[in-house]
Protein backbone atom coordinates (compact mmCIF):
# COMPACT_ATOMS: atom_id res chain seq x y z
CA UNK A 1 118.50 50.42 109.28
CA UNK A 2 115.14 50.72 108.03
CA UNK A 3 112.95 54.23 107.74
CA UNK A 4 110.49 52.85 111.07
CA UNK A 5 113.39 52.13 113.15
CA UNK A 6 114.98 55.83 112.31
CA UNK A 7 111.72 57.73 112.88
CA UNK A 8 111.39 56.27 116.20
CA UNK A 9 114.71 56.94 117.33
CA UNK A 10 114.59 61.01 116.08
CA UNK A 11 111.31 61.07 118.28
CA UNK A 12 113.54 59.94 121.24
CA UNK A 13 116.22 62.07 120.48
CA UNK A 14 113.80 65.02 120.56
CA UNK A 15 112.60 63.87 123.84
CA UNK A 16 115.61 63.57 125.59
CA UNK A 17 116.24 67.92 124.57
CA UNK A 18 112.92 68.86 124.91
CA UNK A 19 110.74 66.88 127.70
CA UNK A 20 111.02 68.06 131.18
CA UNK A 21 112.88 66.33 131.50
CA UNK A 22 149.51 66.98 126.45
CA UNK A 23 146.85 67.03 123.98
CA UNK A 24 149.23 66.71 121.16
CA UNK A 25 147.03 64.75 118.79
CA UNK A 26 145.17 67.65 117.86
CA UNK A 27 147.73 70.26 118.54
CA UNK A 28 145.44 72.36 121.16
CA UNK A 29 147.27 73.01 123.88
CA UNK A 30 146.76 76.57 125.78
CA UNK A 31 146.00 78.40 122.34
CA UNK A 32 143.01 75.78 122.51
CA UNK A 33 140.82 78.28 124.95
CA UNK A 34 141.80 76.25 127.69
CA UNK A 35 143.90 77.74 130.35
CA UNK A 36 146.45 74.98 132.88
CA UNK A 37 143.62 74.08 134.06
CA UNK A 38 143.66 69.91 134.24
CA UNK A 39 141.16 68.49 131.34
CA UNK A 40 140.48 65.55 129.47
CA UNK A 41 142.44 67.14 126.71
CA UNK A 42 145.92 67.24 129.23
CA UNK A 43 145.22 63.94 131.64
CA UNK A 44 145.54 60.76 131.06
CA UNK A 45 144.94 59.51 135.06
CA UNK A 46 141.87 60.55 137.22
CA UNK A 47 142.55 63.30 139.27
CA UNK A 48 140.00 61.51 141.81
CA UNK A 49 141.15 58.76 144.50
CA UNK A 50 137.88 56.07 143.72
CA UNK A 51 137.74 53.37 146.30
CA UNK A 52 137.42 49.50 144.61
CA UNK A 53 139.33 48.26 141.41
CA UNK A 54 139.07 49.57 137.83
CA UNK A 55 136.37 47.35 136.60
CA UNK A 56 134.01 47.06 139.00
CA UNK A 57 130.42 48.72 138.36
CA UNK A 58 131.04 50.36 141.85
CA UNK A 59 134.61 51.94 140.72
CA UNK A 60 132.97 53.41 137.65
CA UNK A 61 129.82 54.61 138.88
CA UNK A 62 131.57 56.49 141.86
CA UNK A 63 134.26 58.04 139.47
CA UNK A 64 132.05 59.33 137.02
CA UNK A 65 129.10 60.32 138.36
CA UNK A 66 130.75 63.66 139.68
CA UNK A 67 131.59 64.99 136.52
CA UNK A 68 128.17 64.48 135.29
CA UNK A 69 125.58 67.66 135.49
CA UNK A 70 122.30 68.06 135.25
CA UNK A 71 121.45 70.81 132.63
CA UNK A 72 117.75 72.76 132.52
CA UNK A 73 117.36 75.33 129.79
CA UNK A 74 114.61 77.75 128.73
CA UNK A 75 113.76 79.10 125.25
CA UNK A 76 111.29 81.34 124.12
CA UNK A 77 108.90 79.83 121.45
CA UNK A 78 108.05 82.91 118.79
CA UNK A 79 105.36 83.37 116.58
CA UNK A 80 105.90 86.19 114.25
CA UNK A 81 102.57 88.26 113.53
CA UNK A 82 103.00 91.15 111.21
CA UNK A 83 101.44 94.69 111.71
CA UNK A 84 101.70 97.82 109.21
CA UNK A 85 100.99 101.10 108.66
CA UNK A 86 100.76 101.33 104.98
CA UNK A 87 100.57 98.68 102.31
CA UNK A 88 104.33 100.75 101.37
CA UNK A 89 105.75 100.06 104.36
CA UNK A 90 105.27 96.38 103.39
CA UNK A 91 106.63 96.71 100.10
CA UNK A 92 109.57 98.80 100.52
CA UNK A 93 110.38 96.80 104.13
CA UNK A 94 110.38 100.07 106.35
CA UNK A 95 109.68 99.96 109.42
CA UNK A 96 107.79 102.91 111.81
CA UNK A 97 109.57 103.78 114.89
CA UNK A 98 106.03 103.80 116.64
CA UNK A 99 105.21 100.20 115.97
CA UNK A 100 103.49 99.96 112.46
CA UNK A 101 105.25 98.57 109.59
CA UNK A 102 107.73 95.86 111.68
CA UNK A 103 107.28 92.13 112.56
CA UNK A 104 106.29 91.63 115.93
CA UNK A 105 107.10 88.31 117.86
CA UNK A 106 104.64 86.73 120.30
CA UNK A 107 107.56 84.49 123.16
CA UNK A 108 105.90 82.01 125.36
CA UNK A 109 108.88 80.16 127.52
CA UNK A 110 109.26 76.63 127.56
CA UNK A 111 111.97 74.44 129.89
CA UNK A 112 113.87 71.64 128.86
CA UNK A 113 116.48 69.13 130.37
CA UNK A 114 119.48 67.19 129.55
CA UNK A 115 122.67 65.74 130.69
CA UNK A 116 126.01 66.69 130.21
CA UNK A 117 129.89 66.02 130.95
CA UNK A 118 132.42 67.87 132.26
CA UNK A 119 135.80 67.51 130.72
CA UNK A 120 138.01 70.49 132.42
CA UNK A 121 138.49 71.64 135.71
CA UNK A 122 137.76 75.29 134.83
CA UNK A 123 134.31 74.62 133.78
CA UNK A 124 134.13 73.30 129.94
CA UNK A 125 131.21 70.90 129.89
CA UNK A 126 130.22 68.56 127.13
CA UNK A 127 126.90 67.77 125.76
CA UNK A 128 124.24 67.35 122.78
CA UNK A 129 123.60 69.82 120.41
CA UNK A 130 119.76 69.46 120.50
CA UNK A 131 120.21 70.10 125.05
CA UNK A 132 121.22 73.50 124.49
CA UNK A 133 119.84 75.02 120.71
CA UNK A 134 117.94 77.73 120.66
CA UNK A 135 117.47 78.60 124.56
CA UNK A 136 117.88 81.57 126.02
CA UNK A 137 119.39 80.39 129.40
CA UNK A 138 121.00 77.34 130.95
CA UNK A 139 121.54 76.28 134.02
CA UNK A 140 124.16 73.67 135.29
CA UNK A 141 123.52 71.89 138.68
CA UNK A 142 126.39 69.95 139.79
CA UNK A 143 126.10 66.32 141.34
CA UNK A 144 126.75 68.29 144.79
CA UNK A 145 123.87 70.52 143.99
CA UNK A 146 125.71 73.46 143.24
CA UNK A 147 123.83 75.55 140.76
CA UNK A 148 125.45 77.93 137.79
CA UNK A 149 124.25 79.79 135.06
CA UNK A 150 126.48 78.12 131.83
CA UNK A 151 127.19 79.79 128.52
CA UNK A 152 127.30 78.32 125.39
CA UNK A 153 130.37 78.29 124.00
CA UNK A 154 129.64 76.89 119.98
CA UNK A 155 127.33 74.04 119.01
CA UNK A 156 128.31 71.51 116.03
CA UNK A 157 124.47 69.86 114.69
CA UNK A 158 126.28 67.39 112.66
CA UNK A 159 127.79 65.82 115.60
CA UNK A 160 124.55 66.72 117.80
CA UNK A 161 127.35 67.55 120.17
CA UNK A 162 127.79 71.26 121.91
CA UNK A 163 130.23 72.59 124.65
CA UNK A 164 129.09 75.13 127.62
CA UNK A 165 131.10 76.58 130.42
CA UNK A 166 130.73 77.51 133.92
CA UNK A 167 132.79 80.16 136.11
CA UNK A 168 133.88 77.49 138.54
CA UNK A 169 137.31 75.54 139.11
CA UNK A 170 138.69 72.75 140.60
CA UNK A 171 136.11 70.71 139.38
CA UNK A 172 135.76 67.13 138.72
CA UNK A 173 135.88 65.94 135.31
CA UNK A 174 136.17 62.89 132.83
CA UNK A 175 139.65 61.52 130.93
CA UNK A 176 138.92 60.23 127.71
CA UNK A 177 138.88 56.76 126.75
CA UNK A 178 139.56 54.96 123.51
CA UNK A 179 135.99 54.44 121.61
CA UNK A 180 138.06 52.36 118.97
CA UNK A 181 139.42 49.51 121.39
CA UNK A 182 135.97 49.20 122.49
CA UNK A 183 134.45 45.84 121.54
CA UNK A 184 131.07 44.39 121.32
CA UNK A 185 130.43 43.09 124.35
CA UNK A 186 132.11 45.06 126.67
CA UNK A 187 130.57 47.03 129.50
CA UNK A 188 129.39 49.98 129.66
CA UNK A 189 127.68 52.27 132.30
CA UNK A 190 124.97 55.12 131.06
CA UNK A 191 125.59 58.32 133.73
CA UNK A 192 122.56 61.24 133.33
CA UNK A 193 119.47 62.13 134.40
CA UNK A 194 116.42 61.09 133.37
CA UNK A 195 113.25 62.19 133.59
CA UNK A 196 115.26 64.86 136.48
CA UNK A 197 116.06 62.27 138.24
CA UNK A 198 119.50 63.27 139.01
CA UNK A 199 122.71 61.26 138.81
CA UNK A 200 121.36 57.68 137.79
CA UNK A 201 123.17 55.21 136.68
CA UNK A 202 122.14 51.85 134.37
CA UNK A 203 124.40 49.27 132.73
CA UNK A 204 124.70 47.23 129.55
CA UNK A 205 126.88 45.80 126.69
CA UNK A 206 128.23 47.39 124.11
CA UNK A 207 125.46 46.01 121.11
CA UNK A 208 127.61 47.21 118.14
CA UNK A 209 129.68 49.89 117.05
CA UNK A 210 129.20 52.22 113.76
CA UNK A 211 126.27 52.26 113.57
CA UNK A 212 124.28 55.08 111.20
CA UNK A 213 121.34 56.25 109.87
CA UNK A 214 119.94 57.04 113.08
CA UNK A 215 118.95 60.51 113.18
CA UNK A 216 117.25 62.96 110.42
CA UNK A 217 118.56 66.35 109.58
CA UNK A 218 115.64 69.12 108.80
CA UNK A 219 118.35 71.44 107.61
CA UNK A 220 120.20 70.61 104.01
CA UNK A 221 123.24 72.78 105.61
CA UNK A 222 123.85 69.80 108.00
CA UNK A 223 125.93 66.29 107.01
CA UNK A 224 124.85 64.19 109.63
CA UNK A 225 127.74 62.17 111.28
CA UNK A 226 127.06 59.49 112.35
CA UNK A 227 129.03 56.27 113.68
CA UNK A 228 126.90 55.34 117.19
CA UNK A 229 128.33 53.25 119.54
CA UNK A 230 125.12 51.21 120.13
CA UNK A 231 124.27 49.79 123.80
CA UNK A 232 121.48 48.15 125.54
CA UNK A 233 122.01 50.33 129.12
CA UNK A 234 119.01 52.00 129.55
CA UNK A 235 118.76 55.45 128.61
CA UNK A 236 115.47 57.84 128.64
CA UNK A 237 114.55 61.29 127.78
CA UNK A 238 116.93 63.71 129.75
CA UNK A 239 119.91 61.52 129.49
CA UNK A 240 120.76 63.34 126.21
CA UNK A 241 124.21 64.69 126.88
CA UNK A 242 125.42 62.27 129.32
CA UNK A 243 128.27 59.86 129.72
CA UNK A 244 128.71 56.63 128.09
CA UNK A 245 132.04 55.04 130.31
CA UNK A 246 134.19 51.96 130.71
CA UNK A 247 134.60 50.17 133.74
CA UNK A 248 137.50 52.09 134.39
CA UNK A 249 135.51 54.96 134.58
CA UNK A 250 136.71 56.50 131.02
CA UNK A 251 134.59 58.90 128.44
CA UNK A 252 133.80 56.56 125.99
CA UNK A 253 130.69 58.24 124.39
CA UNK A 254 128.06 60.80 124.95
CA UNK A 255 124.41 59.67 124.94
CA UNK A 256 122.31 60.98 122.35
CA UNK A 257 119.34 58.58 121.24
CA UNK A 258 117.41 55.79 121.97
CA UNK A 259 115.56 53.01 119.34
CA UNK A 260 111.70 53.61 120.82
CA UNK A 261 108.31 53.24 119.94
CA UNK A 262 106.66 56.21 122.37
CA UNK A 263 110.02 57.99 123.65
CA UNK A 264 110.93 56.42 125.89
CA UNK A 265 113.45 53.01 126.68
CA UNK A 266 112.86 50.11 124.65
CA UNK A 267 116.08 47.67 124.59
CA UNK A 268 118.30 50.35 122.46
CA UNK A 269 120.47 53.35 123.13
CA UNK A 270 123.10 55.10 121.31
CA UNK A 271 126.26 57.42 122.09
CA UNK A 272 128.56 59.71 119.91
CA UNK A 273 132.09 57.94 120.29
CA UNK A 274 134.36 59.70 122.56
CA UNK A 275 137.07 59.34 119.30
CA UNK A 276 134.43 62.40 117.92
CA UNK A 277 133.93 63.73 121.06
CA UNK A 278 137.14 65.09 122.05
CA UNK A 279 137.65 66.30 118.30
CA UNK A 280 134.53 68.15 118.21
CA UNK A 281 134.67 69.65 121.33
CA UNK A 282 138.53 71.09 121.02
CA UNK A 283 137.38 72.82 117.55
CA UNK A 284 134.37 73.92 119.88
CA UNK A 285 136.64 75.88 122.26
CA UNK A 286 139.32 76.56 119.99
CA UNK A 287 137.82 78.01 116.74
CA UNK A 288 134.27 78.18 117.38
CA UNK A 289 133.44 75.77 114.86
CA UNK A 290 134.34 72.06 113.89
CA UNK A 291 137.38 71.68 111.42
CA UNK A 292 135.86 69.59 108.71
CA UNK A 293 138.96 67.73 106.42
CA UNK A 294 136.72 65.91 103.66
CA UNK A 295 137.99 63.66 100.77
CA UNK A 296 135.78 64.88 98.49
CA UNK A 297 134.28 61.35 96.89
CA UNK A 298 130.67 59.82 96.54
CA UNK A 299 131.03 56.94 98.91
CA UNK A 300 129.13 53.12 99.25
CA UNK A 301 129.82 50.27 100.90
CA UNK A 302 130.75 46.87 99.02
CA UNK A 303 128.91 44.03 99.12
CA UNK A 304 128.21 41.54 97.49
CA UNK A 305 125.73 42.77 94.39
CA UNK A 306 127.95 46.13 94.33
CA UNK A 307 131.20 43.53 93.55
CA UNK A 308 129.23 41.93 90.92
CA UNK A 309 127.87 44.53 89.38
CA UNK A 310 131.21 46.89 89.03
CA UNK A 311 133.39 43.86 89.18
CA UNK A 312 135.72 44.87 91.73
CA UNK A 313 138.24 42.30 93.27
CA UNK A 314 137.38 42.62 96.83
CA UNK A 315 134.22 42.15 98.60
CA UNK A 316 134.83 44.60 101.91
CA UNK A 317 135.60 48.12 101.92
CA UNK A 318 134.48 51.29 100.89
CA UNK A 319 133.67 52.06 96.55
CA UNK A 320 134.65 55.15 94.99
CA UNK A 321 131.52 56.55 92.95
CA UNK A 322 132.12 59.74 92.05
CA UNK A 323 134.22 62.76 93.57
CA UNK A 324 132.92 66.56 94.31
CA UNK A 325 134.17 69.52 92.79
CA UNK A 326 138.02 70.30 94.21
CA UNK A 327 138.22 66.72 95.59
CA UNK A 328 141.27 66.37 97.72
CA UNK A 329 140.88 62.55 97.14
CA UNK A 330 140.86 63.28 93.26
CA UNK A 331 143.73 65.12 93.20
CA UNK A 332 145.43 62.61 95.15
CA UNK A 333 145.21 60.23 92.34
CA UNK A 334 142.59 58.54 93.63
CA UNK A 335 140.08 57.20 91.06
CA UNK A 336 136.21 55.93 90.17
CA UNK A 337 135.75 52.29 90.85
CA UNK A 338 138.61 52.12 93.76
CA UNK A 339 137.46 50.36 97.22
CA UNK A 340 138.85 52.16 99.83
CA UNK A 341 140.27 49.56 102.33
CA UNK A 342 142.45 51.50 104.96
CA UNK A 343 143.25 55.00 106.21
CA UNK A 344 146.32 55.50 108.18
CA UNK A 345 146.30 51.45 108.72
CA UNK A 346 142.99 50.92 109.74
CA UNK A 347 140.39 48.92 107.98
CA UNK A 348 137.42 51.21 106.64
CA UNK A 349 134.83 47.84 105.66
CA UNK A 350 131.90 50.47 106.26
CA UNK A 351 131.24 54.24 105.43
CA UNK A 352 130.94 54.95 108.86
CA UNK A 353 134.11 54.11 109.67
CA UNK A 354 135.87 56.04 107.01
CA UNK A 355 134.15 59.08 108.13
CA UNK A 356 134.59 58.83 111.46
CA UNK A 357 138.15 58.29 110.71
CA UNK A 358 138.26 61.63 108.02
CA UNK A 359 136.22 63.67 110.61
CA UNK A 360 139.19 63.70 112.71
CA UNK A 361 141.55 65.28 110.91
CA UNK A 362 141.37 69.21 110.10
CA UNK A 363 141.97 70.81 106.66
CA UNK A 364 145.42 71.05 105.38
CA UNK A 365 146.20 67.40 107.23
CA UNK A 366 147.61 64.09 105.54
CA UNK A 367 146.01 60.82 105.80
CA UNK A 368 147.48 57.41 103.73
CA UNK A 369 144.43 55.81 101.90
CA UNK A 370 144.97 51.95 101.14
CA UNK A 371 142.50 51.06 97.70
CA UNK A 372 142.40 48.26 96.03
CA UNK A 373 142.23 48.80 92.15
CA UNK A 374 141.08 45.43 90.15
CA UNK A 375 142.68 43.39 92.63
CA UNK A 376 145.87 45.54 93.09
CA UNK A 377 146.89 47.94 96.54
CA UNK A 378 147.82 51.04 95.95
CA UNK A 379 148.69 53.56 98.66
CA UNK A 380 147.79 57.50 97.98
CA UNK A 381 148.75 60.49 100.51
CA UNK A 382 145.56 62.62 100.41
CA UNK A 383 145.95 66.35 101.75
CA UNK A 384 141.91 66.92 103.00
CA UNK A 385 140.36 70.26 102.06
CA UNK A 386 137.64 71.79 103.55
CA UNK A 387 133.79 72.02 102.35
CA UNK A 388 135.15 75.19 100.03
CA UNK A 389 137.40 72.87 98.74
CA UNK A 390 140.80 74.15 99.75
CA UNK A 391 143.42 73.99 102.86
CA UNK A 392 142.15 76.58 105.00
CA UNK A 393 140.99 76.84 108.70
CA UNK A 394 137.14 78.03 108.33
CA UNK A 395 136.60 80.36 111.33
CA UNK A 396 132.94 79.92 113.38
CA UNK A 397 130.20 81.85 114.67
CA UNK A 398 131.91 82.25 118.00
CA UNK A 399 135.48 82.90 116.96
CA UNK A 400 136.82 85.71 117.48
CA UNK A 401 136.12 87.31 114.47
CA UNK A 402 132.63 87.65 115.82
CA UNK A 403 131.51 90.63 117.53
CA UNK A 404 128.24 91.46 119.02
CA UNK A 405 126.36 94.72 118.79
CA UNK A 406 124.27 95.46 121.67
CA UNK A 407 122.12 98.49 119.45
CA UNK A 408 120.70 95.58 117.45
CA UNK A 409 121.04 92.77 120.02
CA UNK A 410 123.14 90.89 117.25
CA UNK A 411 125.49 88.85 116.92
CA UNK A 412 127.92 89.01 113.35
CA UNK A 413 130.24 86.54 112.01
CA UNK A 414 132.34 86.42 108.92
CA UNK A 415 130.81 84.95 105.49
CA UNK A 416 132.51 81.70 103.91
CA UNK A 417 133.21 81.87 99.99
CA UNK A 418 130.70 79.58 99.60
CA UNK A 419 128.11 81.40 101.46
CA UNK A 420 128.68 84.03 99.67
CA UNK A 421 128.17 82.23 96.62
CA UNK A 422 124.65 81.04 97.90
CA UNK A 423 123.18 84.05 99.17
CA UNK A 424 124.63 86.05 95.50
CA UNK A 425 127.18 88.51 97.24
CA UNK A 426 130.40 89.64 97.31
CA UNK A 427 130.73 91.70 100.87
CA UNK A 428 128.61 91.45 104.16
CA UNK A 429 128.30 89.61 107.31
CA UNK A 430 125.84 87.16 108.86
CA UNK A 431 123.74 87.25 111.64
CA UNK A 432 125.30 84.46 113.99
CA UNK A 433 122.44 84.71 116.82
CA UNK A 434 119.74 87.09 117.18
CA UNK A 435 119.72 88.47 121.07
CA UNK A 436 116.49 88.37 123.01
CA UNK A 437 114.43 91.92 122.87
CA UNK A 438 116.33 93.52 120.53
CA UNK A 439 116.07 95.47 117.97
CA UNK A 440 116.76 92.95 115.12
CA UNK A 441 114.58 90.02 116.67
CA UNK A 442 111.22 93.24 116.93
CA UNK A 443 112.01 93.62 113.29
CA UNK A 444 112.20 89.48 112.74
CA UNK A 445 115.70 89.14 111.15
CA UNK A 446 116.82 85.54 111.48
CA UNK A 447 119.73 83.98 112.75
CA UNK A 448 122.12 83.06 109.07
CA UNK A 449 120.59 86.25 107.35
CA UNK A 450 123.08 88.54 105.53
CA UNK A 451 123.98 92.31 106.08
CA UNK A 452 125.32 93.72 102.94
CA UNK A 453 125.25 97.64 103.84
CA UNK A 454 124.70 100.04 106.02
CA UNK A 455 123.86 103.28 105.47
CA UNK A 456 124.75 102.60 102.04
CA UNK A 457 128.27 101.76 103.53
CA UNK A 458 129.54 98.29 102.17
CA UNK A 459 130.25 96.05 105.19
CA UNK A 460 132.94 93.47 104.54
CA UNK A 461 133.74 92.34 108.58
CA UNK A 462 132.11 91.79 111.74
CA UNK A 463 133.79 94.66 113.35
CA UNK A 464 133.16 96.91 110.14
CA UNK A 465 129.13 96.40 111.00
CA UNK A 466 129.69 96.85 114.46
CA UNK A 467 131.82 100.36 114.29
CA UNK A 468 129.16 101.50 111.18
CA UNK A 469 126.26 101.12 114.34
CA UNK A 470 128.32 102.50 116.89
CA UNK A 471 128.89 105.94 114.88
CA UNK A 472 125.22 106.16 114.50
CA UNK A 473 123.42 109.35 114.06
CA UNK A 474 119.80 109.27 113.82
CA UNK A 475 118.29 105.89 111.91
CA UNK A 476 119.98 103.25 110.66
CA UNK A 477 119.37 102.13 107.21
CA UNK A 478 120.20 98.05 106.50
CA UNK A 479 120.35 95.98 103.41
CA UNK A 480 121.04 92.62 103.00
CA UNK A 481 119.87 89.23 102.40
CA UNK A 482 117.16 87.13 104.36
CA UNK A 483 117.46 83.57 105.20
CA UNK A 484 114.99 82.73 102.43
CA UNK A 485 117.28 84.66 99.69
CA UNK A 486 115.14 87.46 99.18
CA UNK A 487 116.52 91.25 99.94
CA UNK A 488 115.27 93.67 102.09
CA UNK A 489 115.88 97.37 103.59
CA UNK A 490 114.92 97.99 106.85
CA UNK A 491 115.06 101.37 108.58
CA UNK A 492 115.32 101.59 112.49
């Protein structure tokens, strides 16, 4: 897809956030976060009695659009102005208890609306990453009006896909469908709300499937994943975060972006495949984070001057260029020049498949990759790894070894070996979110930047930091890393 085509659709994808506008595959279960509450994750039937016949426009339309909300957020915009004392303050980072010497923040509010889906009966509700980052407070209205203040439960930006809650049950929600039986073609209906306009439905085909390069990343932390199911139903700013469904009324994909010259519809939409959603979204509830199995191999598709030029024996499928350091794939036997034609039995003709297909496995799971090597299948079982390169479950922001402390209006998470390795330490904990009016957002501390000490006590867990602030006495000395890399020592 060429760069003017993926410019205009991140300027719709912005729009849509920011305008007014048994589950035994993955082994989730109760331990998942969920409790018996019915959810997509359990049901395979509706638990609504629809009128009409499965495939009617009507029969979808009336089965879905109660599980679709309306979401409004707010977020305070901050501009940082800095005011000190002394020139020393500055230099040495301390901060006066008066007012000189810190970072001051300036917050002007902003609202924003999206769409999203709900996929349990207690409340878990599924939507787009770029709905709910960064605000401060969102609301859920449901399609009877009823109006609840949501929390966010974790947020994956390489999916653009996040899951909130509400204190509600009972509710209405969404079964999943099959995004991979879905064929070009098909029908589809869109269910959001654009431009607020509450529960509105459009229909179209299914235009193609896999499609990527459709969204930028600002952040080099974030591998974009990306296999859009691509439709022509019309879809406008504030449909971000609503359903893509079958004519039998079935999740197959949540809306995300739209192909558009100024924003707004212009023949092209496209959804995250429900085959993604419902892995995403259990990791969500269940570790906080997304469970990322990777093969560890510089990737390409084959065609025809690739074939040539490397003179491989096939002409579809997936070329080997290179591995990463611990690849899972390497150890596997797997080699430079291979074409990757299968995982687990299905074909993998472009890169998009293959990772859609790897993103749904965790670390420490199996998958049988079919290559051909000059002409000849071979079959390799590859045990994935995760992005530090070995088996183990990498916990989030919101699991729960998180804790919050409310004297700093912080939240902490663990460090990863290879954040540690990037930010040049060996103990400490990051700053998962930075709480409104506290202490830490007056002194401008960024979300992702490291605590290494305090009080010239080495902090090694979340709940080390935490119990270090709650035996206080007087100030509170910290050290650590900012988001930029360079240290600092701030006393409160």
């Amino acid at each position: 897809m060429n760069n003017q085509l993926k410019s205009y659709a991140i300027i719709a994808l912005m729009s849509s956030g920011v305008t007014l506008g048994a589950y035994s595959l993955f082994n989730l279960g109760n331990s998942s976060g969920f409790s018996d509450a019915p959810s997509a994750f359990t049901t395979s039937v509706s638990n609504q009695n629809v009128p009409g016949n499965p495939g009617e426009f009507t029969y979808a339309a009336e089965k879905t659009t109660p599980a679709v909300v309306h979401i409004k957020t707010k977020m305070e915009v901050r501009q940082r102005q800095q005011q000190f004392s002394s020139p020393f303050d500055d230099f040495f980072g301390f901060g006066d208890p008066f007012g000189g010497g810190s970072r001051r923040q300036q917050q002007q509010p902003q609202e924003a609306s999206g769409s999203g889906v709900i996929i349990s009966a207690d409340g878990y509700i599924v939507t787009n990453n770029h709905v709910v980052a960064e605000a401060s407070e969102v609301t859920v209205i449901l399609n009877d009006k009823r109006e609840y203040k949501a929390k966010v439960i974790s947020t994956d930006p390489s999916s653009d896909l996040a899951v909130i809650q509400i204190k509600e049950t009972n509710l209405p929600f969404l079964t999943f469908g099959d995004s991979d039986a879905l064929r070009v073609g098909e029908w589809v209906l869109a269910v959001g709300n654009p431009f607020n306009l509450e529960s509105t439905v459009t229909a179209g085909i299914v235009s193609a499937k896999g499609r990527q390069n459709i969204i930028d990343r600002d952040s080099p932390d974030v591998n974009p994943l990306e296999s859009f199911i691509q439709t022509d139903a019309a879809v406008n700013p504030g449909n971000s975060g609503g359903a893509l469904v079958n004519l039998k009324g079935e999740l197959i994909g949540i809306n995300t972006a739209i192909y558009s010259r100024t924003g707004q519809f212009a023949g092209y939409s496209f959804a995250v495949p429900v085959s993604i959603v419902k892995k995403v979204s259990g990791d969500l509830i269940k570790y906080g984070n997304v469970q990322r199995g990777f093969l560890g191999v510089q990737i390409s598709e084959v065609n025809a001057k690739l074939a040539d030029e490397k003179d491989l024996k096939t002409s579809a499928g997936v070329y080997v260029g290179g591995f990463s350091e611990n690849s899972a794939a390497k150890d596997a036997g797997i080699k430079i020049n291979d074409v990757i034609v299968k995982i687990d039995g299905v074909e993998t003709k472009s890169s998009a498949k293959l990772m859609e297909i790897v993103s749904r496995k965790r670390p420490g799971e199996a998958i049988q990759v079919t290559v051909n090597r000059d002409g000849a299948t071979k079959e390799f079982k590859v045990t994935l790894k995760n992005k530090d390169g070995n088996t183990e479950i990498v916990k989030g922001d919101n699991s729960p070894e998180s804790a919050k402390s409310e004297f700093l209006g912080a939240k902490f998470a663990s460090l990863t070996p290879a954040e540690m390795k990037k930010f040049g330490v060996s103990s400490g904990v990051k700053i998962a979110e930075v709480l409104p009016d506290g202490r830490l957002e007056m002194y401008g501390l960024a979300k992702g930047s490291v605590i290494t000490k305090i009080n010239d006590k080495v902090i090694n867990t979340p709940k080390e930091a935490v119990e270090a602030l709650e035996s206080r006495k007087g100030r509170i000395k910290l050290e650590g890393v900012d988001v930029d890399g360079s240290r600092f020592i701030y006393v409160l």
